[in-house]
N, C-alpha and C. Protein backbone atom coordinates (compact mmCIF):
# COMPACT_ATOMS: atom_id res chain seq x y z
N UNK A 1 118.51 74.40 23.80
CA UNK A 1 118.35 73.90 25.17
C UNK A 1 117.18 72.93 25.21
N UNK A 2 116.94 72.11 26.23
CA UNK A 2 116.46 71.18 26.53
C UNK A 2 115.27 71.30 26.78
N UNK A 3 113.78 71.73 27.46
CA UNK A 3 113.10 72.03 27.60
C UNK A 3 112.70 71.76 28.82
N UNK A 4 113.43 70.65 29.55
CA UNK A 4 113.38 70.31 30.85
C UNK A 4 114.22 71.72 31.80
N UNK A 5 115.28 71.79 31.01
CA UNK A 5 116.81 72.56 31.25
C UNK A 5 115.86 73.88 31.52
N UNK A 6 115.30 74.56 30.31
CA UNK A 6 114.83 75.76 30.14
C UNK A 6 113.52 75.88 31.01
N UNK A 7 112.72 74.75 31.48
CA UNK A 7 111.72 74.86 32.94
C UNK A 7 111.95 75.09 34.13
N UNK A 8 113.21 74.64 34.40
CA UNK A 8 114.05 74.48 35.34
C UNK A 8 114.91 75.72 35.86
N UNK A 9 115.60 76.25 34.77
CA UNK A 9 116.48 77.50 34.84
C UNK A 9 115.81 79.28 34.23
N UNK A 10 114.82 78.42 33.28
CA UNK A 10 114.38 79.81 32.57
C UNK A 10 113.95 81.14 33.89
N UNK A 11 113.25 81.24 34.38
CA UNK A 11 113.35 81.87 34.90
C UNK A 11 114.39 82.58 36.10
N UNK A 12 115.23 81.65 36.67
CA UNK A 12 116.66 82.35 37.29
C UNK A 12 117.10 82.70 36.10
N UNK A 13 117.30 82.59 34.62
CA UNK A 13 118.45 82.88 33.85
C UNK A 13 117.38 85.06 33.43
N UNK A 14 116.29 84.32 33.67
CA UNK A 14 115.81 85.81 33.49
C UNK A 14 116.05 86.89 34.06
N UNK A 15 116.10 86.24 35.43
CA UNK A 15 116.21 87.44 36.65
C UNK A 15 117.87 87.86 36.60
N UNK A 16 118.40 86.93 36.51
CA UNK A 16 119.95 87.16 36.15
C UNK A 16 119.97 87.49 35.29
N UNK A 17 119.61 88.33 34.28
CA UNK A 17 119.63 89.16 32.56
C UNK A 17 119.45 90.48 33.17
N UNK A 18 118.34 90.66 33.80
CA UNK A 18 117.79 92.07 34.23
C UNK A 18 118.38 92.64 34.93
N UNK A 19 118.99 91.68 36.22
CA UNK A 19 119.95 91.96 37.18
C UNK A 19 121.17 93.03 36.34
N UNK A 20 121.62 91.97 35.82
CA UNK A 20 123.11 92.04 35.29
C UNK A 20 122.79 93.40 34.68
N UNK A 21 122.08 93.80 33.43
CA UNK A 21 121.80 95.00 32.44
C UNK A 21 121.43 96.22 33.26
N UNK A 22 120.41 96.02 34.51
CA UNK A 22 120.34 96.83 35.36
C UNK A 22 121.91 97.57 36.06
N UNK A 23 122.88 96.47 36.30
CA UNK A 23 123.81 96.74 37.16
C UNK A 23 125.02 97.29 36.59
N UNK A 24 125.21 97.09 35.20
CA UNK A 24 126.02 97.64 34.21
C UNK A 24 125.51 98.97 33.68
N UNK A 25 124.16 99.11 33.36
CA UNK A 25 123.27 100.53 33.29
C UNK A 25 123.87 101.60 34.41
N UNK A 26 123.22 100.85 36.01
CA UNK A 26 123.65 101.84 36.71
C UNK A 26 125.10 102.27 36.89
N UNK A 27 126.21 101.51 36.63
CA UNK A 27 127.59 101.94 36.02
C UNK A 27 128.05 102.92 34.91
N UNK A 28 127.78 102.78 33.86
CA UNK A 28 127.72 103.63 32.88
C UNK A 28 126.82 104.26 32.68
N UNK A 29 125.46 104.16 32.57
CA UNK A 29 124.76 104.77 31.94
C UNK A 29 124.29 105.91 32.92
N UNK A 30 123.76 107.23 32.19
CA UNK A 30 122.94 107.95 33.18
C UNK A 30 121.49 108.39 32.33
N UNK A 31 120.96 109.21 33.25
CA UNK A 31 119.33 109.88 32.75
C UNK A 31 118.64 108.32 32.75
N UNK A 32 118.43 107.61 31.51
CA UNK A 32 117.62 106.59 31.41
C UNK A 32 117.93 105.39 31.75
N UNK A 33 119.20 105.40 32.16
CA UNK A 33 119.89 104.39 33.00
C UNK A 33 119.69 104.36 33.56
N UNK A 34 120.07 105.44 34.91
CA UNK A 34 119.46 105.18 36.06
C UNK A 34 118.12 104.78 36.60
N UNK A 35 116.82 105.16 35.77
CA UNK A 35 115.38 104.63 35.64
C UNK A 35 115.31 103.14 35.46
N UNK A 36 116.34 102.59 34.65
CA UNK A 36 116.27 101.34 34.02
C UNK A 36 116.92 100.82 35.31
N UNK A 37 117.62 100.96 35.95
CA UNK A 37 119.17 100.25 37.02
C UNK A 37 117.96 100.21 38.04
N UNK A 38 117.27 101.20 38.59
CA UNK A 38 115.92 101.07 39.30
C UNK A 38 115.36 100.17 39.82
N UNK A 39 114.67 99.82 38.32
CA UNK A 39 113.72 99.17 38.27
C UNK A 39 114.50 97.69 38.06
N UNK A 40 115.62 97.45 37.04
CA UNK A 40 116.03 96.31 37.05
C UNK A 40 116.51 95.03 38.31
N UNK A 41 116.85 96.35 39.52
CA UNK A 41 117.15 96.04 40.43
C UNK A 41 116.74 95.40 41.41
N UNK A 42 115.50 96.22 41.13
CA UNK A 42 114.10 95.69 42.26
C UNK A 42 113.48 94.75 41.84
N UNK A 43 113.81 94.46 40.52
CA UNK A 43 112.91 93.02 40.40
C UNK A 43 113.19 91.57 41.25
N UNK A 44 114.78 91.52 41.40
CA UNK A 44 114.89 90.50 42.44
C UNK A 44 114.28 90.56 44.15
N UNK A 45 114.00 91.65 44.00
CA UNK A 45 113.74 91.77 45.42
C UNK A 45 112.28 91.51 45.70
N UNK A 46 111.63 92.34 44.66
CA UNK A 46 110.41 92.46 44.46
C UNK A 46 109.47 90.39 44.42
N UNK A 47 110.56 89.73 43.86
CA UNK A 47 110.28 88.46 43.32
C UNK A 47 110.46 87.68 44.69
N UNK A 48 112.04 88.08 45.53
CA UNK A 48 112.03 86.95 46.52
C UNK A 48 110.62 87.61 47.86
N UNK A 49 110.49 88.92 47.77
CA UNK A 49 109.11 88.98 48.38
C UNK A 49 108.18 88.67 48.15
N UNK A 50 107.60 88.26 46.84
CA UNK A 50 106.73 87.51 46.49
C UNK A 50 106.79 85.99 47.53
N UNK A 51 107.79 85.23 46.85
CA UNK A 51 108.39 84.23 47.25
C UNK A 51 108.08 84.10 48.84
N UNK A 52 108.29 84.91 49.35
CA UNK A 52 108.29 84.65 50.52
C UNK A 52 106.91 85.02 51.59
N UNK A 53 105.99 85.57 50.90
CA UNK A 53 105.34 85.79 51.46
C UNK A 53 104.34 84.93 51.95
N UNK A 54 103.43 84.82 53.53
CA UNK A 54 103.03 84.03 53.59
C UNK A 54 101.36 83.82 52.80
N UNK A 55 101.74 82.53 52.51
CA UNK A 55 99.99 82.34 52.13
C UNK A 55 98.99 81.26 52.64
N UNK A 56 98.03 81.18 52.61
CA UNK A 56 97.25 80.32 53.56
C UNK A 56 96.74 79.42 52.56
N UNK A 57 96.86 78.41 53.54
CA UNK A 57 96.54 77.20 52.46
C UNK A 57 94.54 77.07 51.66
N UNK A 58 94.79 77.10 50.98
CA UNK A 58 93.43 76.52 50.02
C UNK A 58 92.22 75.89 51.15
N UNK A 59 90.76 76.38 51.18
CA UNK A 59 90.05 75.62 51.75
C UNK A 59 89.46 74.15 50.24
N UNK A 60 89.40 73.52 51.36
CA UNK A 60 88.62 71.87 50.32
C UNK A 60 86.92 72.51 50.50
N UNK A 61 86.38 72.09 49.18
CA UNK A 61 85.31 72.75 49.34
C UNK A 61 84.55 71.23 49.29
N UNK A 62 83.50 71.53 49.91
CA UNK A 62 82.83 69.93 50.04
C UNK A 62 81.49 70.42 49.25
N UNK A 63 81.29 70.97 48.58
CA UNK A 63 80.76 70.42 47.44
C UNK A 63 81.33 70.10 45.91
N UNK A 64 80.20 69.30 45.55
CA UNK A 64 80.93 68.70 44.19
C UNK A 64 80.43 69.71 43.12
N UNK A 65 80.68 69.56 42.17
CA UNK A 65 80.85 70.21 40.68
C UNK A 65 79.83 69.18 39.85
């Protein structure tokens, strides 16, 4: 892959890995599956709350360095 490609996508292609393994786990798998399906799950959620949360912009500091 490209390196532009992989700046661009690498991280959705991540969250879509965890997703997916999480969601097939919680299908088949049990005991440590279900721990794994969990947690795999919540990472999207966990991320677009990040995402979304509000933040306040940067003060300009008026002194120099």
């Amino acid at each position: 892959m490209s390196r532009a490609v992989l700046q661009l996508w690498g991280w959705p292609l991540a969250i879509f890995l965890v997703s997916a393994t999480g969601l097939a786990s919680a299908l088949v798998a049990d005991g440590w599956g279900d721990a794994w399906s969990w947690f795999a799950l919540a990472v999207p959620v966990a991320v677009s709350g990040w995402c979304a949360w509000p933040r306040r912009p940067r003060q300009q500091s008026t002194e120099r360095r």
